[in-house]
Structure formats: C-alpha cells, structure tokens
N, C-alpha and C. Protein backbone atom coordinates (compact mmCIF):
# COMPACT_ATOMS: atom_id res chain seq x y z
N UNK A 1 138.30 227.82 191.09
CA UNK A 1 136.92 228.33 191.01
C UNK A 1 135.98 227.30 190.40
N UNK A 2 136.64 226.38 189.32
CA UNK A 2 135.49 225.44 189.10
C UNK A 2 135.17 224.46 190.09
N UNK A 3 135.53 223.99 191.04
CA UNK A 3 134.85 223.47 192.23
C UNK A 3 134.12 223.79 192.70
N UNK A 4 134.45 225.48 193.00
CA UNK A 4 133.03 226.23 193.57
C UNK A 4 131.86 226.25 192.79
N UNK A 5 131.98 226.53 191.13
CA UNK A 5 131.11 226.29 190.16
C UNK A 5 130.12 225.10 190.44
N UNK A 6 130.87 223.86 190.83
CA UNK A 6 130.33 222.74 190.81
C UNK A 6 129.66 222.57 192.06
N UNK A 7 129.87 223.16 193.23
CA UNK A 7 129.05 222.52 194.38
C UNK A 7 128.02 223.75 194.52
N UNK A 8 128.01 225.18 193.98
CA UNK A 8 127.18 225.96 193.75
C UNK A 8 125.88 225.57 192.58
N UNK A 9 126.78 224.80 191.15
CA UNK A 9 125.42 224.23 191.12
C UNK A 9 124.80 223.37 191.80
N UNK A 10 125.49 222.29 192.51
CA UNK A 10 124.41 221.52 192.80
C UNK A 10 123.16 221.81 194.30
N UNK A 11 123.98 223.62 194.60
CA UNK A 11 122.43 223.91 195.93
C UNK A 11 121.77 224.48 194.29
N UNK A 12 122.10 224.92 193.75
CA UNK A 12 120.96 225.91 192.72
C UNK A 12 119.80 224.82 192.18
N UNK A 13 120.70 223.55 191.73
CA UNK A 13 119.94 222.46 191.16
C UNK A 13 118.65 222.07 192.64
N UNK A 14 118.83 222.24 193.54
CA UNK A 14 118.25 221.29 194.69
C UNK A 14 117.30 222.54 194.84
N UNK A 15 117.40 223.58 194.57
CA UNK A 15 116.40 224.50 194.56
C UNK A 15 115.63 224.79 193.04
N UNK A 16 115.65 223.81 192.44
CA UNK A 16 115.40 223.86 190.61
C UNK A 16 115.13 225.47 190.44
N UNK A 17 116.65 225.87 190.21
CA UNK A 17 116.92 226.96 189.43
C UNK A 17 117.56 226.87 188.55
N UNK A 18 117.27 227.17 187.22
CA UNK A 18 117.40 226.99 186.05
C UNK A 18 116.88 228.21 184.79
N UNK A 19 116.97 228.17 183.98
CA UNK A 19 117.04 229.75 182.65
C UNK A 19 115.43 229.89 182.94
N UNK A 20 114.43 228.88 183.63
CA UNK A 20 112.60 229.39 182.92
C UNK A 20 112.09 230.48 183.97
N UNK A 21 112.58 230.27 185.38
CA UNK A 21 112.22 231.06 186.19
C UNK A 21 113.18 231.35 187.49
N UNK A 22 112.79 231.64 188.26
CA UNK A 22 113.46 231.74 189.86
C UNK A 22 113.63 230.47 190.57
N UNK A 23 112.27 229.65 190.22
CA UNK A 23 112.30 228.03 191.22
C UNK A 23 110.94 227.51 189.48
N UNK A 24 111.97 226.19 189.12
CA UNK A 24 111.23 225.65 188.37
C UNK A 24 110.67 224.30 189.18
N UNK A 25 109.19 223.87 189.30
CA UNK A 25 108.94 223.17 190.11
C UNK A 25 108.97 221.66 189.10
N UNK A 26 110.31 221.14 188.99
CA UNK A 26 110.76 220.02 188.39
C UNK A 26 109.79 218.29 188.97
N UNK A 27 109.21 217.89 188.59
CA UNK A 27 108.59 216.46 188.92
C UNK A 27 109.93 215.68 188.88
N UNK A 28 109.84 215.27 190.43
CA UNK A 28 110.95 214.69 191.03
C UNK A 28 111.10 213.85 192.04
N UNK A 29 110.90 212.38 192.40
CA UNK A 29 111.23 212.03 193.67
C UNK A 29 111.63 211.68 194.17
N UNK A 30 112.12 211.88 195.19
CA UNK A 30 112.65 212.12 196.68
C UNK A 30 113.13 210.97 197.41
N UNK A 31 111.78 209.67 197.33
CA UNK A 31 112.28 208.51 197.56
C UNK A 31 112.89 207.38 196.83
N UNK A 32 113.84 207.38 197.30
CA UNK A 32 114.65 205.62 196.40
C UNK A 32 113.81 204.76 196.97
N UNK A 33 113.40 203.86 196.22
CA UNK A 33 112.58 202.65 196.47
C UNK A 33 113.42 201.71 196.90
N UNK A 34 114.77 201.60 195.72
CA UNK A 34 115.71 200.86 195.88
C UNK A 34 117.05 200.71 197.37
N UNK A 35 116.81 202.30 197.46
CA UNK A 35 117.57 202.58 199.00
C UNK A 35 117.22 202.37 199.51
N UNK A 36 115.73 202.25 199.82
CA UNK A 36 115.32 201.54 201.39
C UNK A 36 115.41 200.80 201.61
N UNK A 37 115.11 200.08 200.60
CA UNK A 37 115.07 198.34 200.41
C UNK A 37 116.39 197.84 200.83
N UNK A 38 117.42 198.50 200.38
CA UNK A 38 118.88 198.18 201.11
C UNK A 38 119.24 198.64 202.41
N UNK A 39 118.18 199.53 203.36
CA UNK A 39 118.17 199.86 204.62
C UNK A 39 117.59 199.03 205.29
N UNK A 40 116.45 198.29 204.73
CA UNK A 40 115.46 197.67 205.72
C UNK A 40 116.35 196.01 205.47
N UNK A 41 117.23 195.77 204.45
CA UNK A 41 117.82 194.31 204.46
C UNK A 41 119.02 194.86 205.46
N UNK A 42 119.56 195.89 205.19
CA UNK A 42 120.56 196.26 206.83
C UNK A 42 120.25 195.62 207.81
N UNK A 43 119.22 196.63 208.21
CA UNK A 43 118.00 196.63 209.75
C UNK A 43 118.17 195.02 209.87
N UNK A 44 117.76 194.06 209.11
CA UNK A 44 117.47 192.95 209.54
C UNK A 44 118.50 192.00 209.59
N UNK A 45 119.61 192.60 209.22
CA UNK A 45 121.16 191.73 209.40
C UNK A 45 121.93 191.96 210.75
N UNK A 46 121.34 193.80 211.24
CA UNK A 46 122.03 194.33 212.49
C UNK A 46 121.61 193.95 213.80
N UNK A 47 121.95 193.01 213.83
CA UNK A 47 121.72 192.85 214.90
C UNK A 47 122.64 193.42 216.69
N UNK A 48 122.94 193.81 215.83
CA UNK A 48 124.01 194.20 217.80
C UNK A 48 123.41 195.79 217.96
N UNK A 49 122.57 196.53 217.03
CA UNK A 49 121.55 197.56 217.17
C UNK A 49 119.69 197.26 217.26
N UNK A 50 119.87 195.84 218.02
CA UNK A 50 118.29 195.82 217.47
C UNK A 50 117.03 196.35 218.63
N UNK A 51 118.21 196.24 219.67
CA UNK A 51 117.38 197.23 220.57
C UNK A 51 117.02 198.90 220.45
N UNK A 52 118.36 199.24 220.16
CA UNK A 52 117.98 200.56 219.73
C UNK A 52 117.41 201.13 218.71
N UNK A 53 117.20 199.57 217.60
CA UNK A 53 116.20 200.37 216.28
C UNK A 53 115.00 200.42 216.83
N UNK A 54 114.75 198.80 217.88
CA UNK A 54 113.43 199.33 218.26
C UNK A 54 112.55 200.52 218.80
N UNK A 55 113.63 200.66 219.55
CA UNK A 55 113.38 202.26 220.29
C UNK A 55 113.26 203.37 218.93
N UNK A 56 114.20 203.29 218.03
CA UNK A 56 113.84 204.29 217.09
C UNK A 56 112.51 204.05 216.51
N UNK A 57 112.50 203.01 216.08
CA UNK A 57 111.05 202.61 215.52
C UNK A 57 109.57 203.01 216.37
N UNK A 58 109.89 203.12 217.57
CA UNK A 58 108.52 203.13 218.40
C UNK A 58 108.38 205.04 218.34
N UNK A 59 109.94 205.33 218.33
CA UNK A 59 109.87 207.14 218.08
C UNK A 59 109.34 207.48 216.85
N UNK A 60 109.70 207.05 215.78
CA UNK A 60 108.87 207.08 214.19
C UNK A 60 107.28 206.68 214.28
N UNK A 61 107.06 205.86 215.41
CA UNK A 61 105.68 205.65 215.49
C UNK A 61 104.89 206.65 215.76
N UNK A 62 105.61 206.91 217.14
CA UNK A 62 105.06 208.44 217.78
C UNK A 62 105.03 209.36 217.13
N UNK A 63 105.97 210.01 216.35
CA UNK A 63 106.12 210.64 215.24
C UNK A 63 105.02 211.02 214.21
N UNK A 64 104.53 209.74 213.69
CA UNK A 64 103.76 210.46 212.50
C UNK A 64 102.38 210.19 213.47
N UNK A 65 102.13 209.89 214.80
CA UNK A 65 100.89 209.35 215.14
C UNK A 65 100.72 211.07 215.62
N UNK A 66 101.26 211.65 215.82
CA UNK A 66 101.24 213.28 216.20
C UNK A 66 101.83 214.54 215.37
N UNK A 67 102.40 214.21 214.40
CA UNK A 67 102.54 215.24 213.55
C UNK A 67 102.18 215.29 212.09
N UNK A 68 101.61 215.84 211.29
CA UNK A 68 101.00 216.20 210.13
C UNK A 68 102.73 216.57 209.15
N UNK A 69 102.31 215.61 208.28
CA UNK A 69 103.44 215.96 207.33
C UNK A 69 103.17 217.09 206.31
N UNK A 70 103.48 218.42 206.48
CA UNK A 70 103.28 219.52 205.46
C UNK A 70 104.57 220.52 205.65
N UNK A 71 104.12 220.95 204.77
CA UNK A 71 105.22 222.58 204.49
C UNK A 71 105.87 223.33 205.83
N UNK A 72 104.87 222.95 206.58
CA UNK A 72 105.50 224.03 207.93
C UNK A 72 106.27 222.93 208.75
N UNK A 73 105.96 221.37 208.89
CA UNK A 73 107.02 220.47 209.41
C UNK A 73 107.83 220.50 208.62
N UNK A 74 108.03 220.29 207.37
CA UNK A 74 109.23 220.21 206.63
C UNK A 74 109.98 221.28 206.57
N UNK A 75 109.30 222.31 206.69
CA UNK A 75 110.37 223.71 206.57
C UNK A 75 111.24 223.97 207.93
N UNK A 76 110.39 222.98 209.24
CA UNK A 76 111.58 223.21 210.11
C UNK A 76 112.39 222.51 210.25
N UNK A 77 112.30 221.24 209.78
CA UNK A 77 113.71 220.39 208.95
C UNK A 77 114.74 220.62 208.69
N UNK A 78 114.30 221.40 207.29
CA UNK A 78 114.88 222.27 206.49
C UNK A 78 115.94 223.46 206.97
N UNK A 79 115.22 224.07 207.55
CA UNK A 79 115.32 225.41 208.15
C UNK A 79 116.63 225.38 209.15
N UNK A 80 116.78 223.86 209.80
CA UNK A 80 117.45 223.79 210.73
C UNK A 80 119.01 223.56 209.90
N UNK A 81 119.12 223.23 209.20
CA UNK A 81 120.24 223.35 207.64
C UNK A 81 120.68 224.53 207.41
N UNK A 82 119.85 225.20 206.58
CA UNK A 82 119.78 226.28 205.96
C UNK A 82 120.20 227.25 207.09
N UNK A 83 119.75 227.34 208.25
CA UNK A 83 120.10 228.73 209.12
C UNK A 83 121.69 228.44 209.11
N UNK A 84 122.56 227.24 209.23
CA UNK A 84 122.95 227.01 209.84
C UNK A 84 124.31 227.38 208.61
N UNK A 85 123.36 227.36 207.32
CA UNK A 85 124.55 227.63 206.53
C UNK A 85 124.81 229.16 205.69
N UNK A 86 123.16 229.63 206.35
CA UNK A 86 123.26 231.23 206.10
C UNK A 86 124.23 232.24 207.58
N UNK A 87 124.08 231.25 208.63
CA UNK A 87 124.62 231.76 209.72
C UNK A 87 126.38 232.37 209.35
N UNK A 88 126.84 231.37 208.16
CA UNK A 88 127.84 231.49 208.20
C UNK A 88 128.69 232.37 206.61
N UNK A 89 127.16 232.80 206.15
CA UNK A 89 127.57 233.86 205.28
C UNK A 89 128.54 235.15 205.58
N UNK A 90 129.49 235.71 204.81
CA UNK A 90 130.30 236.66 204.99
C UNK A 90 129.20 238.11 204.30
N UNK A 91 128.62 238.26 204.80
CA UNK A 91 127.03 239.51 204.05
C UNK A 91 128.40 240.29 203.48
N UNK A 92 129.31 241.32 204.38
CA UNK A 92 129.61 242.56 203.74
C UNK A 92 130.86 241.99 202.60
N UNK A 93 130.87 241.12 202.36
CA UNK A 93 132.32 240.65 201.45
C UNK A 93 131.20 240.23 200.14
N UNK A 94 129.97 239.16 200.43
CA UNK A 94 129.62 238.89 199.12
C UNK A 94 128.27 240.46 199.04
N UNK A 95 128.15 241.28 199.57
CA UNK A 95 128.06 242.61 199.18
C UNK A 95 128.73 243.00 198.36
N UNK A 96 130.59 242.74 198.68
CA UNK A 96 131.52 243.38 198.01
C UNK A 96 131.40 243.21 196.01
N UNK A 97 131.25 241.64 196.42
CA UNK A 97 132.12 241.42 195.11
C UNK A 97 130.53 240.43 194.55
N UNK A 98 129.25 240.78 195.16
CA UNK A 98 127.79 240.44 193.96
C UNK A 98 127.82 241.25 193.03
N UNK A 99 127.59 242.80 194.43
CA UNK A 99 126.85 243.65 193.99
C UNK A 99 127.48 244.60 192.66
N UNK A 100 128.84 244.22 192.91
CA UNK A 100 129.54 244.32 191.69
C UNK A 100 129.94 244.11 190.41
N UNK A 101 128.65 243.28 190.44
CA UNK A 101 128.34 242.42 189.35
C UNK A 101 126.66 242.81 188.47
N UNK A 102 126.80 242.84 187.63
CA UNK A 102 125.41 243.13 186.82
C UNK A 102 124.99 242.39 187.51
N UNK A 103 124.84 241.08 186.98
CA UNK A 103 123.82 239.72 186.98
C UNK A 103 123.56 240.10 188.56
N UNK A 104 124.51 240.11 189.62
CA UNK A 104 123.93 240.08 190.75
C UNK A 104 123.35 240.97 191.38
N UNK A 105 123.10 242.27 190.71
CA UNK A 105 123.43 243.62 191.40
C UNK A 105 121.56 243.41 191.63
N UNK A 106 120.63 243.24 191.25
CA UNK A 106 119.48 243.30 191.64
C UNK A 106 118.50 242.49 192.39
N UNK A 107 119.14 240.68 192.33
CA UNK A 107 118.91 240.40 193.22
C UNK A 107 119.93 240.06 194.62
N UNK A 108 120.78 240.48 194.86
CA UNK A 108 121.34 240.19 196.01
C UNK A 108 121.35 241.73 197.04
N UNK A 109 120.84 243.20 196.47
CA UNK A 109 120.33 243.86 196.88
C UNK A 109 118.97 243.81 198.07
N UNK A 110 118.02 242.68 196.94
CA UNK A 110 116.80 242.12 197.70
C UNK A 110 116.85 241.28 198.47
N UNK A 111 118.31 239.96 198.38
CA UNK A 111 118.13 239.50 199.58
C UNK A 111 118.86 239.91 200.82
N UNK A 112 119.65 241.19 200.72
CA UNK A 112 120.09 241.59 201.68
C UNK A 112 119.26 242.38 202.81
N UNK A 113 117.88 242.30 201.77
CA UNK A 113 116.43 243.50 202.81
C UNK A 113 115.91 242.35 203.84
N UNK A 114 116.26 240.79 203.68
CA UNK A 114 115.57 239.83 204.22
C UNK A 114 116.68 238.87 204.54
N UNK A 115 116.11 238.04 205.03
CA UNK A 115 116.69 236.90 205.80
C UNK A 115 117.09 235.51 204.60
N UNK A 116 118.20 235.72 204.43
CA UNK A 116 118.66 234.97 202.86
C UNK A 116 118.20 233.51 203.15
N UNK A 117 118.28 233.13 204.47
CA UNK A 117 118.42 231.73 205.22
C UNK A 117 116.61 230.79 204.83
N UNK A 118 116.01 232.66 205.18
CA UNK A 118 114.39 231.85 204.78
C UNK A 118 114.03 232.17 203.73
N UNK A 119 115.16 232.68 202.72
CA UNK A 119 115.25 232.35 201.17
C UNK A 119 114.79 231.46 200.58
N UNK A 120 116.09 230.62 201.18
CA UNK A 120 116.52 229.29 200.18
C UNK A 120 115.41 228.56 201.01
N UNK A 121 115.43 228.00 202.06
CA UNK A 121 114.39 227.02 203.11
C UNK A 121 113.32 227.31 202.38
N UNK A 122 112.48 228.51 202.03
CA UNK A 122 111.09 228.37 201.47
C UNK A 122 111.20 228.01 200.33
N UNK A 123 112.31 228.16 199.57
CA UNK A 123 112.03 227.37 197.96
C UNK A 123 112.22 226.13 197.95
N UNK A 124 113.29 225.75 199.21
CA UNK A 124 113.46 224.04 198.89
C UNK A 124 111.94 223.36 199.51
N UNK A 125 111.22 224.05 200.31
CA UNK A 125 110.30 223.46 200.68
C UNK A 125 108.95 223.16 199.66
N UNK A 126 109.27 224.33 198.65
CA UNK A 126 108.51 224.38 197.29
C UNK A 126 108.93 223.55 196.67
N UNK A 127 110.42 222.61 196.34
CA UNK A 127 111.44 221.84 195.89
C UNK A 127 110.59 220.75 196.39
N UNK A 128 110.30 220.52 197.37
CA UNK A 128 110.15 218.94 197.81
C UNK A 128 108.99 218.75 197.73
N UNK A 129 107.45 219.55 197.84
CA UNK A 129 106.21 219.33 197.78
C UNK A 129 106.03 219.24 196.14
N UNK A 130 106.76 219.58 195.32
CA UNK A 130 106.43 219.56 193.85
C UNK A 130 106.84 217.98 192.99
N UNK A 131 107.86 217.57 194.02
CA UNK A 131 108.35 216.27 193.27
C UNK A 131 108.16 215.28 194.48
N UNK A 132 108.17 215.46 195.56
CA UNK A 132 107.76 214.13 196.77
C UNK A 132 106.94 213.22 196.45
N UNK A 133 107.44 212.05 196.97
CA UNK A 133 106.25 210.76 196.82
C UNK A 133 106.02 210.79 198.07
N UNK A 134 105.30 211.19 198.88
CA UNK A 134 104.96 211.17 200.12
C UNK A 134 103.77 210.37 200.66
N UNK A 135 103.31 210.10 201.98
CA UNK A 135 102.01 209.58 202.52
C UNK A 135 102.27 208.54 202.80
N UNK A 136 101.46 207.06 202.13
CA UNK A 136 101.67 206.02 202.72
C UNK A 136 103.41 205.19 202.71
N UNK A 137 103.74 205.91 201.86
CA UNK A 137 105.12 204.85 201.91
C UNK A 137 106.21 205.15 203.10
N UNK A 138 105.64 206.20 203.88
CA UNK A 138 106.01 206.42 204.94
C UNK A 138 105.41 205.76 206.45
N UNK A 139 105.01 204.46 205.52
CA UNK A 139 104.38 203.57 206.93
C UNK A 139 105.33 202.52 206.72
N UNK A 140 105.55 202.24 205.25
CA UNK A 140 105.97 201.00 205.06
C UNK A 140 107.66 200.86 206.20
N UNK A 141 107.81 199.46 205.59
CA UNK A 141 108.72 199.03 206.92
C UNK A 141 110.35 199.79 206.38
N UNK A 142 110.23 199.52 204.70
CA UNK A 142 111.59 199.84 204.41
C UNK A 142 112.24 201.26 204.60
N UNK A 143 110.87 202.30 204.93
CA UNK A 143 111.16 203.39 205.12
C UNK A 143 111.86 203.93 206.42
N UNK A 144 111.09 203.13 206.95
CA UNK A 144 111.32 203.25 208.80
C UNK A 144 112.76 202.66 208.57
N UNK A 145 113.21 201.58 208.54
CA UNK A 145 114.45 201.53 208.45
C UNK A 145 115.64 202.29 207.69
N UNK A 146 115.00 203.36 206.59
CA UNK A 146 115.98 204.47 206.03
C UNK A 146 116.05 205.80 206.96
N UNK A 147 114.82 206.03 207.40
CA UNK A 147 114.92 207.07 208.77
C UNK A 147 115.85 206.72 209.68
N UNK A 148 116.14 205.77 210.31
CA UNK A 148 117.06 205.58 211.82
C UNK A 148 117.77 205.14 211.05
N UNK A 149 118.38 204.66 209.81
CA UNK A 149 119.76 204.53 209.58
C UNK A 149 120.62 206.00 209.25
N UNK A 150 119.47 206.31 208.43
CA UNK A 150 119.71 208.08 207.81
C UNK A 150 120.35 209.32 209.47
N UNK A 151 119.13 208.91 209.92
CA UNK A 151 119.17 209.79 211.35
C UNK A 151 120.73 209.71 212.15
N UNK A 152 120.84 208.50 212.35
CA UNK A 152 121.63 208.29 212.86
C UNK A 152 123.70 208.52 211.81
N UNK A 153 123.76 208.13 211.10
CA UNK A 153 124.37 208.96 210.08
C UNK A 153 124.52 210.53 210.27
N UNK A 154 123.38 211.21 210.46
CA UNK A 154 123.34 212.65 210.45
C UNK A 154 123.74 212.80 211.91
N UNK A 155 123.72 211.94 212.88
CA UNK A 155 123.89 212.33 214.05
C UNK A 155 125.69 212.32 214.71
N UNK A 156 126.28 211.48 213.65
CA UNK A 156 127.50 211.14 213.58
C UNK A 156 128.29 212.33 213.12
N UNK A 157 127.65 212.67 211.57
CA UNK A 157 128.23 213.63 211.05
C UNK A 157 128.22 214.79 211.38
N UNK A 158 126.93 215.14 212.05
CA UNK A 158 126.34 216.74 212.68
C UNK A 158 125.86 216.63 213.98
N UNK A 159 126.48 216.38 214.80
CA UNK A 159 125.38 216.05 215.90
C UNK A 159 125.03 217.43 216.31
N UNK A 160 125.06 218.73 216.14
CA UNK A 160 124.34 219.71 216.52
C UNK A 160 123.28 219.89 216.02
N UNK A 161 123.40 219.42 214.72
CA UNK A 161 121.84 219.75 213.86
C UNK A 161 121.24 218.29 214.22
N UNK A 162 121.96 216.98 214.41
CA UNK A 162 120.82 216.23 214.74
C UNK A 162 120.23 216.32 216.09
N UNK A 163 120.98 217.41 217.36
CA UNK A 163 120.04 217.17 218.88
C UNK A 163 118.89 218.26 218.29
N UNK A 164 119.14 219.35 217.94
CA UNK A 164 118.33 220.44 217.22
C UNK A 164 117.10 219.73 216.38
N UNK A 165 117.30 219.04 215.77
CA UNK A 165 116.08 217.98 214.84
C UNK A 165 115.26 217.23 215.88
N UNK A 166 116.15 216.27 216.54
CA UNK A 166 115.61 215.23 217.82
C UNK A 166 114.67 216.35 218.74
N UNK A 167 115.27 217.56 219.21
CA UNK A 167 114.62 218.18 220.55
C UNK A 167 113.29 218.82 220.02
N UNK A 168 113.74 218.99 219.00
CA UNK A 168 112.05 219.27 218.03
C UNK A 168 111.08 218.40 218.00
N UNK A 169 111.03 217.08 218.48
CA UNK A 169 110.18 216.64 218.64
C UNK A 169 110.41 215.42 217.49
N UNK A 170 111.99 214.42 217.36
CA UNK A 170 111.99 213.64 216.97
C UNK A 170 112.10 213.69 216.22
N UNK A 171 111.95 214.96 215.03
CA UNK A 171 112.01 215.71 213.69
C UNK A 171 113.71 214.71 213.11
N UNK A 172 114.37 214.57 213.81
CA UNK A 172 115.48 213.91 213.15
C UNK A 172 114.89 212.65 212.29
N UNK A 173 114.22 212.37 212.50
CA UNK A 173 113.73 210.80 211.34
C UNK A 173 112.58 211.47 210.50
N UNK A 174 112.95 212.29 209.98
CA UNK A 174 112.30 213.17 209.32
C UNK A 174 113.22 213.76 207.79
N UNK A 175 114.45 213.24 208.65
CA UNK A 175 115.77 214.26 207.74
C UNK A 175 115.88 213.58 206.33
N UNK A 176 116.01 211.70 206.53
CA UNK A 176 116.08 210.94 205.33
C UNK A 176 115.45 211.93 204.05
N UNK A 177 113.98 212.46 204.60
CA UNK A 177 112.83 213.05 203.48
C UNK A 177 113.56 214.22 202.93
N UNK A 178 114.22 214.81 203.58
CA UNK A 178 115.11 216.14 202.74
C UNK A 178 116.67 216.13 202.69
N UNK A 179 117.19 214.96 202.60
CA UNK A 179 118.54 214.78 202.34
C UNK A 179 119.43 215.00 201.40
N UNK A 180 118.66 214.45 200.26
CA UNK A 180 119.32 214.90 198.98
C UNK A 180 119.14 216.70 198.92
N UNK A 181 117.72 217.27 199.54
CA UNK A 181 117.83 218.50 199.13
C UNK A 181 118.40 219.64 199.79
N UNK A 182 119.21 219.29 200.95
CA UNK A 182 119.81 219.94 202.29
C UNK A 182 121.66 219.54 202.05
N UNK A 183 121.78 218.50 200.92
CA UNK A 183 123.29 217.60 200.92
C UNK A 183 123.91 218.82 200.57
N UNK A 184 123.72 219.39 199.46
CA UNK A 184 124.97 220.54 199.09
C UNK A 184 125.24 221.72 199.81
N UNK A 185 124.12 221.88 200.86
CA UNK A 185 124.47 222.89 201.75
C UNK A 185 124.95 222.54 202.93
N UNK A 186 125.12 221.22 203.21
CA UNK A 186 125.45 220.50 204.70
C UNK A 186 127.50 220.81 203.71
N UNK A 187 127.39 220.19 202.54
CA UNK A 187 129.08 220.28 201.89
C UNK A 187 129.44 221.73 202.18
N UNK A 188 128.40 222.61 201.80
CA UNK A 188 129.24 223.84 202.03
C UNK A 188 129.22 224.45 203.48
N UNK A 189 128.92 223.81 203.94
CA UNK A 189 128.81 223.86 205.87
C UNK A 189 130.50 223.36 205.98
N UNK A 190 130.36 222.04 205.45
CA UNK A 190 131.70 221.09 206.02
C UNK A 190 133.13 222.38 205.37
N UNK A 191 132.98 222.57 204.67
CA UNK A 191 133.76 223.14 203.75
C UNK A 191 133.63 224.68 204.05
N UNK A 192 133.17 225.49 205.02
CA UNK A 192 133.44 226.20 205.86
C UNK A 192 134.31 226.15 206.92
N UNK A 193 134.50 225.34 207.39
CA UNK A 193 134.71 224.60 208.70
C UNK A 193 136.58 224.46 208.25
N UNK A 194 136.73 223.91 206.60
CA UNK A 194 137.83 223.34 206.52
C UNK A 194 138.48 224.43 205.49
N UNK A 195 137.92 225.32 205.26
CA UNK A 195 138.46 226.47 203.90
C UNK A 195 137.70 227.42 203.63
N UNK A 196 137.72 228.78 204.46
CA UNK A 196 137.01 229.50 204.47
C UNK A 196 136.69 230.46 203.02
N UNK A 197 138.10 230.53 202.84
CA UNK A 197 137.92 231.06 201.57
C UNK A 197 137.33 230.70 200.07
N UNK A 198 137.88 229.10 200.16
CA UNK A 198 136.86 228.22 198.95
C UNK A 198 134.97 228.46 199.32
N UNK A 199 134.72 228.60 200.82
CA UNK A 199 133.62 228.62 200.82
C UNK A 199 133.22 229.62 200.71
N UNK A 200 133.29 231.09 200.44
CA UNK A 200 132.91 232.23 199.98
C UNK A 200 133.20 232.05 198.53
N UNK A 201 134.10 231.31 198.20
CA UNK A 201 133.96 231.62 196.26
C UNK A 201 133.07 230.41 196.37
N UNK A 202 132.46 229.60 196.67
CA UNK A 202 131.20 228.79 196.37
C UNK A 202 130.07 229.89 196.69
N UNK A 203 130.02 230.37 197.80
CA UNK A 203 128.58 231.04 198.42
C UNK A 203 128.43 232.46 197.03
N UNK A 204 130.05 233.06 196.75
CA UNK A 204 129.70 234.04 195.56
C UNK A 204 129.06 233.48 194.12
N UNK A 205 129.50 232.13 193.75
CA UNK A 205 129.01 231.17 192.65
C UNK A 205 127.21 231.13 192.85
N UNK A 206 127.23 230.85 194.28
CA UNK A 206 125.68 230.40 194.57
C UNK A 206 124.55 231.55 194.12
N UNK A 207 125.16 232.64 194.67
CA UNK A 207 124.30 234.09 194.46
C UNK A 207 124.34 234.41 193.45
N UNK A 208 125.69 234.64 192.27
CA UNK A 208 126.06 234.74 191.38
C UNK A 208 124.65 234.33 190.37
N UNK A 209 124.53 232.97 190.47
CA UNK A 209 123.61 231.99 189.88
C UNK A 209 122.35 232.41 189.97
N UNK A 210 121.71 232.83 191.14
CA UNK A 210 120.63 233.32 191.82
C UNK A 210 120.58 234.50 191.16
N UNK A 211 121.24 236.13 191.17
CA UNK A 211 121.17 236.71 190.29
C UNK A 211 121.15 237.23 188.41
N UNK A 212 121.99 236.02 188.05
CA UNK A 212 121.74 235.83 186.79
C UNK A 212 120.10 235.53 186.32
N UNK A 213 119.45 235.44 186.95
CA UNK A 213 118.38 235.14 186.23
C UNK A 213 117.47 236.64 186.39
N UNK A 214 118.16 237.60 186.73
CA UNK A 214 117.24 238.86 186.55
C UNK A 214 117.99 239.79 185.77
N UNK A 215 119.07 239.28 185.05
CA UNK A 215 119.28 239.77 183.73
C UNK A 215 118.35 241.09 183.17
C-alpha cells in the first residue's frame, strides 16, 4: 500500500492539494529553461530526423498562428489524459470501500453525482494557469524543440492519446506544457494495464486524499 500512497500523492500534489483547501493555487513553473536548452542542443545534433523536425516545426508554427493558448485549449490537452484515466475507474468497488470511510464518505458521494474525469482536468487546468510561464517563450527556438521531442516520446509511449492530441488539431505539441501535470496519471494508466489491483489501491489512496480534506 505504500506505493499506492506514493503515486497517489504525487496526482494530489499535481493538483496542489494539500491541508489549506481543495486546490491550493501553488506559484509554480512549468517550464525548465534548462530542459529545453538540452532539447534544442538535441535538435541540432539529430540529424537523421531533420526533415521531420522540420515538418514538426512548420506544424508548431501553424499551431500557435491559429490557436489561442487558454483554459479551454489546455483543458482539452488535459482532458484527453484524464478521461482516459477516469475511463478506467472501478465506480462501484471505490463506492465500496471510500464511502466507507469517514474522510471519504462526503466527498466521493459528490463526485459520484458528476463526471470525476472533469474533476480532476478542471483543477489541473487551475494547476497550470496559476504557476505557468507562458506566452513568449513559446516562440523561442528551445521550446519548439521540447514540443516535437516531448510529442514524439508521447507518441511512442501512448500512441492513442498522441493520434487523439494530433487529430485535434496538432494539440500533441502542446503536451510538453502539461507533462509534468498529466505524468502521475499517465503512471496510473500504465499501471492499470499491468496490475489491476495495485491500481485501485492507488485510485482508493487518490480519493481517500481528496476526501480527507472535508473532515
């Protein structure tokens, strides 16, 4: 169970939940300066991909030359994660053994009236507009080269969620921007897949956590 402890905190942390409230909006950001910088010295060593960065690069162009970076692009980012890891909630089992629980018994009641999936997605999207360094450094070069390295990574590891990102309209070079805050739920995706049962005592840890704070 302390494994589950541990990868349950770290979605609670990515949603800054913590003893002050429901979502503490923690000053936080998002971009490594230093990671890109080691993406964009990649980019310029790879050469046996340099056709296809270009092509990515001219899609990142298109990209921000037509879409507005806010809450409702990022939440379908997001969203495309999150469904994917509420899809695979067991509802009547962590019914069983929340609601059986003080700490959980009042809020996991409430998220059973709603869609748990656009739970978590609307707080992480509150998560990332509160601590993001966003705007221009999303022109610069080192960034563009953390998008199509990032993207492509995600496309290896997930390729369902990356054609789902891409068919959206390219939204996959988009993902770098919510990676860290989508990572512990992509683990408890993988870890569905490979142990069903560890992943219900994480998803009971997760709620668990979520209800403790209405003590």
């Amino acid at each position: 169970m302390d494994g589950a402890k541990d990868l349950a905190k770290d979605m609670l942390e990515a949603i800054n939940v913590d003893d002050s409230g429901f979502i503490a909006a923690l000053a936080k950001g998002l971009i490594s300066f230093p990671v890109s910088m080691g993406y964009l010295a990649y980019d310029f060593m790879d050469t046996e991909h340099r056709r296809t960065n270009e092509d990515d690069k001219y899609r990142f162009a298109r990209l921000l030359n037509k879409a507005k970076l806010n809450k409702e692009l990022i939440g379908q980012v997001i969203d495309i994660f999150i469904s994917d890891f509420s899809s695979r909630l067991d509802v009547a089992l962590m019914t069983e053994k929340i609601v059986g629980s003080s700490a959980g018994r009042i809020i996991f009641s409430e998220l059973t009236g709603v869609k748990i999936g656009a739970v978590i997605s609307n707080r992480l999207v509150t998560a990332f507009f509160s601590g993001a360094l966003i705007g221009s450094l999303l022109t610069l070069g080192a960034e563009v080269s953390r998008a199509i390295y990032t993207s492509r990574y995600l496309a290896a590891r997930s390729p369902g969620n990356y054609q789902k990102l891409k068919d959206m309209g390219d939204l996959d070079l988009l993902y770098f921007l919510i990676e860290d805050l989508v990572s512990p739920f992509e683990k408890a995706i993988e870890l569905h897949n490979a142990n069903e049962v560890f992943f219900n005592e994480v998803c009971q840890c997760f709620l668990d956590g979520l209800g403790s704070l209405e003590k």
